[in-house]
C-alpha atoms as a PDB file:
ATOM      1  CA  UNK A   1     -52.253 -85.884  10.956  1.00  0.00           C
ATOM      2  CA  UNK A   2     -51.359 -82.558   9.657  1.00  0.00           C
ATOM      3  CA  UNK A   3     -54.957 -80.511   8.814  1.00  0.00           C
ATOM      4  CA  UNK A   4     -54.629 -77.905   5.969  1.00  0.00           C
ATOM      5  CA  UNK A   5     -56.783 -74.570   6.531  1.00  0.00           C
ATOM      6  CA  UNK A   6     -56.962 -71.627   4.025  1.00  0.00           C
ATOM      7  CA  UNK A   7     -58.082 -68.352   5.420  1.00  0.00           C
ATOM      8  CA  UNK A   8     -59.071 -65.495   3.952  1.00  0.00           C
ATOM      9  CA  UNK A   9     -59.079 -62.231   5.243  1.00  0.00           C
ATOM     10  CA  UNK A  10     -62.457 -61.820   7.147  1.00  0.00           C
ATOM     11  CA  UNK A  11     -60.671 -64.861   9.074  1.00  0.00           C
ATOM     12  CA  UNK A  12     -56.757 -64.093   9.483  1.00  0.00           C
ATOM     13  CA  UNK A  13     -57.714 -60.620  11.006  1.00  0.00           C
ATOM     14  CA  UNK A  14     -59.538 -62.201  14.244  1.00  0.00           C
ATOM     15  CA  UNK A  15     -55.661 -63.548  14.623  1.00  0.00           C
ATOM     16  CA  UNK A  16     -54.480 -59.960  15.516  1.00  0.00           C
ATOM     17  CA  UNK A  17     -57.991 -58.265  16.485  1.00  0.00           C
ATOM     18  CA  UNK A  18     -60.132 -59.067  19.646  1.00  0.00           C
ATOM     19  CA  UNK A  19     -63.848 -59.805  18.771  1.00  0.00           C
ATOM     20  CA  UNK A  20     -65.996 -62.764  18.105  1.00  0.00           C
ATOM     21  CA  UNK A  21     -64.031 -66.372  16.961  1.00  0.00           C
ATOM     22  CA  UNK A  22     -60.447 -64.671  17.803  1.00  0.00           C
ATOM     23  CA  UNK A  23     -59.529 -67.425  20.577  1.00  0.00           C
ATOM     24  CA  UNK A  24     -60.329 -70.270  17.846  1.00  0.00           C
ATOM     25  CA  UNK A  25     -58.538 -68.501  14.608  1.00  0.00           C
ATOM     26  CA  UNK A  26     -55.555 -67.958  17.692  1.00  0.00           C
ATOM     27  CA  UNK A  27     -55.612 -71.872  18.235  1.00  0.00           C
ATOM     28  CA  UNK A  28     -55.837 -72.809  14.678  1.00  0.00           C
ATOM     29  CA  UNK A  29     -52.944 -70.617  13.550  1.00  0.00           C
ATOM     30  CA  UNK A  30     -50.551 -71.203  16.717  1.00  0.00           C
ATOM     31  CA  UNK A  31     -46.994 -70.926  15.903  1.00  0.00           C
ATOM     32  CA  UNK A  32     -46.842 -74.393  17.800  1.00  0.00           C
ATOM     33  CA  UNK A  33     -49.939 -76.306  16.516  1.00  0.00           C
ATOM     34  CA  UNK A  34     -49.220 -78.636  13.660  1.00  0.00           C
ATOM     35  CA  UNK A  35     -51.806 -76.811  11.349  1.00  0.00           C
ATOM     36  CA  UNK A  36     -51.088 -75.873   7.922  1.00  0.00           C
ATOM     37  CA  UNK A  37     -52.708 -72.112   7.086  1.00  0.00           C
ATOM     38  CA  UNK A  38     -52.798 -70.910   3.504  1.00  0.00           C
ATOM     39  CA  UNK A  39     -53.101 -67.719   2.710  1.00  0.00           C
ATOM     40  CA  UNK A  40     -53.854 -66.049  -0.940  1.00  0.00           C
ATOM     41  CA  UNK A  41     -51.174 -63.439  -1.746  1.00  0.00           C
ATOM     42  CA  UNK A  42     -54.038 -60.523  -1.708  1.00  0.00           C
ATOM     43  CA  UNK A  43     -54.650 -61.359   1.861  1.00  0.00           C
ATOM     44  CA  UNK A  44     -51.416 -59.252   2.828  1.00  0.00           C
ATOM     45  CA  UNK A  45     -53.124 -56.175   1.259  1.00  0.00           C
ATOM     46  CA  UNK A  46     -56.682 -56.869   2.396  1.00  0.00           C
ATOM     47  CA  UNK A  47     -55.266 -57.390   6.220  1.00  0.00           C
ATOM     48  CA  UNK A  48     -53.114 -54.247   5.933  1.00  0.00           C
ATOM     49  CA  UNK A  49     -56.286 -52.335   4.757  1.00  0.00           C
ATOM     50  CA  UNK A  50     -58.287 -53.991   7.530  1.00  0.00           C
ATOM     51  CA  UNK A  51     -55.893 -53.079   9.903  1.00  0.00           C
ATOM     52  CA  UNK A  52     -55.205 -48.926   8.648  1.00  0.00           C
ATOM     53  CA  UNK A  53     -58.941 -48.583   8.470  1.00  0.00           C
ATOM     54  CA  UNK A  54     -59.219 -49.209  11.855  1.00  0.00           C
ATOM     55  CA  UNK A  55     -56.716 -46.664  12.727  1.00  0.00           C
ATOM     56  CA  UNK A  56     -58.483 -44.077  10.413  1.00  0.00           C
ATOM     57  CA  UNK A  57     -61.739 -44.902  12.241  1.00  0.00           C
ATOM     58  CA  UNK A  58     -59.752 -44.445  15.810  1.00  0.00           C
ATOM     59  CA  UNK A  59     -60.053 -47.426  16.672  1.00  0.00           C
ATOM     60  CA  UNK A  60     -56.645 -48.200  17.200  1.00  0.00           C
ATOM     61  CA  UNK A  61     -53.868 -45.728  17.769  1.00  0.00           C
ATOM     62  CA  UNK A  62     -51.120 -45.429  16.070  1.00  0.00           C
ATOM     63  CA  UNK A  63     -48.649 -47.688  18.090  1.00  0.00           C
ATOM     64  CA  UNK A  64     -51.054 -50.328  18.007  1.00  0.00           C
ATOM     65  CA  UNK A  65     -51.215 -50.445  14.626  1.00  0.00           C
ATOM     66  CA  UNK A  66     -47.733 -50.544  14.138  1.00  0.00           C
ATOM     67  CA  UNK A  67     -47.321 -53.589  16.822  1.00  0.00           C
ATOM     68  CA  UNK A  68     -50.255 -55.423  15.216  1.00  0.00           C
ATOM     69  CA  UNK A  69     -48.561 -55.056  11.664  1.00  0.00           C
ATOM     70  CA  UNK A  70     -45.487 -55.616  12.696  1.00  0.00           C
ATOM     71  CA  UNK A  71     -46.650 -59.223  14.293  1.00  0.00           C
ATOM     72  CA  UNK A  72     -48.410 -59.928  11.091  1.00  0.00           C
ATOM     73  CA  UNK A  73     -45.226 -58.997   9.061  1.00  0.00           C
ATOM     74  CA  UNK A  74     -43.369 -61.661  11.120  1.00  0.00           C
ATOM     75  CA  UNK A  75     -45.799 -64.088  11.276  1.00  0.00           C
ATOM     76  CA  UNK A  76     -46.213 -63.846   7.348  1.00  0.00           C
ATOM     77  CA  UNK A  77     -43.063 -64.362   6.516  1.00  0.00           C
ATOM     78  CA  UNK A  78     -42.580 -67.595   9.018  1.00  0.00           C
ATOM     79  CA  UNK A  79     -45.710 -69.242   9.617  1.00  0.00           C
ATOM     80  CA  UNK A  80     -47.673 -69.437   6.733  1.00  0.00           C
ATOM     81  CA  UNK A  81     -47.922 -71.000   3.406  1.00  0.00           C
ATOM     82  CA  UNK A  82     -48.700 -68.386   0.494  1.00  0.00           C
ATOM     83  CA  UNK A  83     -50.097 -69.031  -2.729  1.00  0.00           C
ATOM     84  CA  UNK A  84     -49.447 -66.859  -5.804  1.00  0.00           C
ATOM     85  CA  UNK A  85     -52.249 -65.460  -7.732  1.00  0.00           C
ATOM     86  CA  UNK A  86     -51.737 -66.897 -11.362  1.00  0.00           C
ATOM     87  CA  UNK A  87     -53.530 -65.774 -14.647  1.00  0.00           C
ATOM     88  CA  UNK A  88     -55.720 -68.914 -14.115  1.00  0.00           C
ATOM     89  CA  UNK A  89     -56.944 -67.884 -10.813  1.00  0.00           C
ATOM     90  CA  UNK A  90     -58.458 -64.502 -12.135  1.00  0.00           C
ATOM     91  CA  UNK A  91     -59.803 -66.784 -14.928  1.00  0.00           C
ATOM     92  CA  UNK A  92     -61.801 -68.540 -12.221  1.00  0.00           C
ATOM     93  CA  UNK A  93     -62.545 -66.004 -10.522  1.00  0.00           C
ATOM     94  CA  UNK A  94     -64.624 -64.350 -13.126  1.00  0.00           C
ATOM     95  CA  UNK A  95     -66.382 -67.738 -13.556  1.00  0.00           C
ATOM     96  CA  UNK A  96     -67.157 -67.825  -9.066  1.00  0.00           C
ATOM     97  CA  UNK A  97     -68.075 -64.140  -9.728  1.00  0.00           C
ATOM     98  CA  UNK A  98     -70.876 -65.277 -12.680  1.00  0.00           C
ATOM     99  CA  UNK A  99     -71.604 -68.517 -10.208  1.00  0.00           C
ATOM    100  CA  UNK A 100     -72.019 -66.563  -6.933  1.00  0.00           C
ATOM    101  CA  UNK A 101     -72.476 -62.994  -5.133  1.00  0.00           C
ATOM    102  CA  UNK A 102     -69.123 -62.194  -3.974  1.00  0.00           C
ATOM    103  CA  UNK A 103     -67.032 -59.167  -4.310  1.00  0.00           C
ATOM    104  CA  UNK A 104     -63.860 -58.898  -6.549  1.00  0.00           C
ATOM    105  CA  UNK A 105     -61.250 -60.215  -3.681  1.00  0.00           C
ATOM    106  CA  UNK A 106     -63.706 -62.595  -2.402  1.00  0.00           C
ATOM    107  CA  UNK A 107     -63.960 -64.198  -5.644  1.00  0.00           C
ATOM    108  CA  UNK A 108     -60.168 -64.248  -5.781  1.00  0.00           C
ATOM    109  CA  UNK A 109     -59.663 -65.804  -2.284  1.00  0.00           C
ATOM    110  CA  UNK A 110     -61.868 -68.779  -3.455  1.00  0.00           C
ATOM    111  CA  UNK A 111     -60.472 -69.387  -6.670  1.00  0.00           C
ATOM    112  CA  UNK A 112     -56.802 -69.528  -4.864  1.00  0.00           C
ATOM    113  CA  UNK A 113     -58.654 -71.838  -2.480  1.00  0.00           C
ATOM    114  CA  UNK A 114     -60.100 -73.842  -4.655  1.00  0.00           C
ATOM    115  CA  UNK A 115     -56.412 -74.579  -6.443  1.00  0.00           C
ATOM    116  CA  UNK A 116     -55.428 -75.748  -3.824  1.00  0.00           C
ATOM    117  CA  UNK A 117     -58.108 -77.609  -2.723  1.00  0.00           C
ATOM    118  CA  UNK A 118     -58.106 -79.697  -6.190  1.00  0.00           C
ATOM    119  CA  UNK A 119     -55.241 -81.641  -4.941  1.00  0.00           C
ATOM    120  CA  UNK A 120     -56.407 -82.401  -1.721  1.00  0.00           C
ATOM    121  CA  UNK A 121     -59.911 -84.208  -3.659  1.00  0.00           C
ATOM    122  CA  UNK A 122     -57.485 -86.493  -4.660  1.00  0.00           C
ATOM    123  CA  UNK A 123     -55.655 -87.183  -1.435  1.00  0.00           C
ATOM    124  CA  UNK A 124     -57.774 -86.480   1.490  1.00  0.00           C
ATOM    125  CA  UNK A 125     -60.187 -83.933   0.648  1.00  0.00           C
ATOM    126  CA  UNK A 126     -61.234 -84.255   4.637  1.00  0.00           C
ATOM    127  CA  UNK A 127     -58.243 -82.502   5.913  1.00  0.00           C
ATOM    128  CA  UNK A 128     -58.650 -79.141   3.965  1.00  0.00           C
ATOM    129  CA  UNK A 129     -60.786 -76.661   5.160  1.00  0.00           C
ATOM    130  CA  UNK A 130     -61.670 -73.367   4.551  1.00  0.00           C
ATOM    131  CA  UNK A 131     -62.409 -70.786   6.694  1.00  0.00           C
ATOM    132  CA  UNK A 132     -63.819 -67.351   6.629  1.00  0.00           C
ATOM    133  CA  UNK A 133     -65.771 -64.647   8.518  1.00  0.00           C
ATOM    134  CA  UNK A 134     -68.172 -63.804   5.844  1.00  0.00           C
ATOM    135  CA  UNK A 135     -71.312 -65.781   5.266  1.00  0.00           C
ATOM    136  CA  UNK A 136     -71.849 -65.015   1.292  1.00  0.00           C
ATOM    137  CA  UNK A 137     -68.410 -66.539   0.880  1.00  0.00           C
ATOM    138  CA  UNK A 138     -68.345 -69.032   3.618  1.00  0.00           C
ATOM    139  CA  UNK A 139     -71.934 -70.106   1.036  1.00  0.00           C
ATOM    140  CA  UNK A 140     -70.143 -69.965  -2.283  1.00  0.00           C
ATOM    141  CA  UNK A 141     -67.117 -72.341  -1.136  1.00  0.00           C
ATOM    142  CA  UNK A 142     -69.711 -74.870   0.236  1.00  0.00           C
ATOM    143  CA  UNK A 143     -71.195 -74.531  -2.720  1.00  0.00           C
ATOM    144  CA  UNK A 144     -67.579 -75.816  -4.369  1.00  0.00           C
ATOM    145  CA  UNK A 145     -67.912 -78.647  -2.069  1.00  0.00           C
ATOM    146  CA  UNK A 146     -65.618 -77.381   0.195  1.00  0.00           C
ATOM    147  CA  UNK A 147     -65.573 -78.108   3.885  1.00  0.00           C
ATOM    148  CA  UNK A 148     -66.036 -74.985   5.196  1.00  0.00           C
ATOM    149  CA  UNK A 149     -65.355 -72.809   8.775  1.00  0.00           C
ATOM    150  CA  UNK A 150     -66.827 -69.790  10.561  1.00  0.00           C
ATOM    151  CA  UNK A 151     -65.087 -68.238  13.429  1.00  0.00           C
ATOM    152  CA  UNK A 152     -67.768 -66.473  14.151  1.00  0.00           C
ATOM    153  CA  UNK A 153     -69.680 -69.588  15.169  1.00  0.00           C
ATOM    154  CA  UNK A 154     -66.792 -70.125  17.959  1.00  0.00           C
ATOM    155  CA  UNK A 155     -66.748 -68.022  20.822  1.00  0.00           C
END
């Protein structure tokens, strides 16, 4: 059966940067795997900002960076699902931001999430799961009854 995982950024990153939880978010997104991933349409700018700060921080030079966004490019445009930001979702948003201590994007990511995740309560709420790197959001989207993932607790 076909599972259905939403990522934010703090997640989708560990896809094209070595460090705690990459091997899992690697499996999990696999071209070949039969997994679903979802990302919110913000998540292209967030990841491109993750990935310039780390060359402004020389961390990464600058053909790395260039090979790591060109992957992402490609695997963006091929492998994943993306989901629009609509006036409703900044609508909720506001409400998760009133509801829970997350930054502006953060609050964004989890309304998107949440959209989608209203259809699957009615299916099979069991095979969506979302997954992020950050513990204040990873708290607020358990705290929308989602089922929830941390790469960081995968080595």
């Amino acid at each position: 059966m076909v599972e259905v995982y939403f990522l934010d950024t703090s997640a989708l990153v560990k896809k094209y940067m070595t460090e705690t939880g990459s091997t899992w978010v690697e499996t999990l997104t696999d071209a070949g795997s039969v997994n679903k991933i979802i990302l919110a349409r913000v998540t292209w700018v967030e990841t491109l900002s993750a990935f310039t700060r780390l060359h402004r921080e020389n961390r990464i030079n600058l053909n790395v960076l260039t090979q790591i966004i060109n992957v992402f490019k490609s695997d963006w445009e091929r492998q994943f699902q993306i989901v629009e930001v609509e006036k409703s979702d900044y609508e909720k948003a506001g409400e998760l931001l009133k509801k829970h201590p997350l930054r502006a994007y953060d609050s964004i990511q989890l309304a998107c999430a949440l959209k989608i995740y209203s259809a699957f309560t009615r299916i099979a709420p069991q095979l969506f799961t979302f997954v992020s790197a950050d513990d204040r959001l990873i708290n607020a989207a358990q705290a929308e009854e989602m089922q929830i993932e941390n790469p960081n607790n995968h080595s």
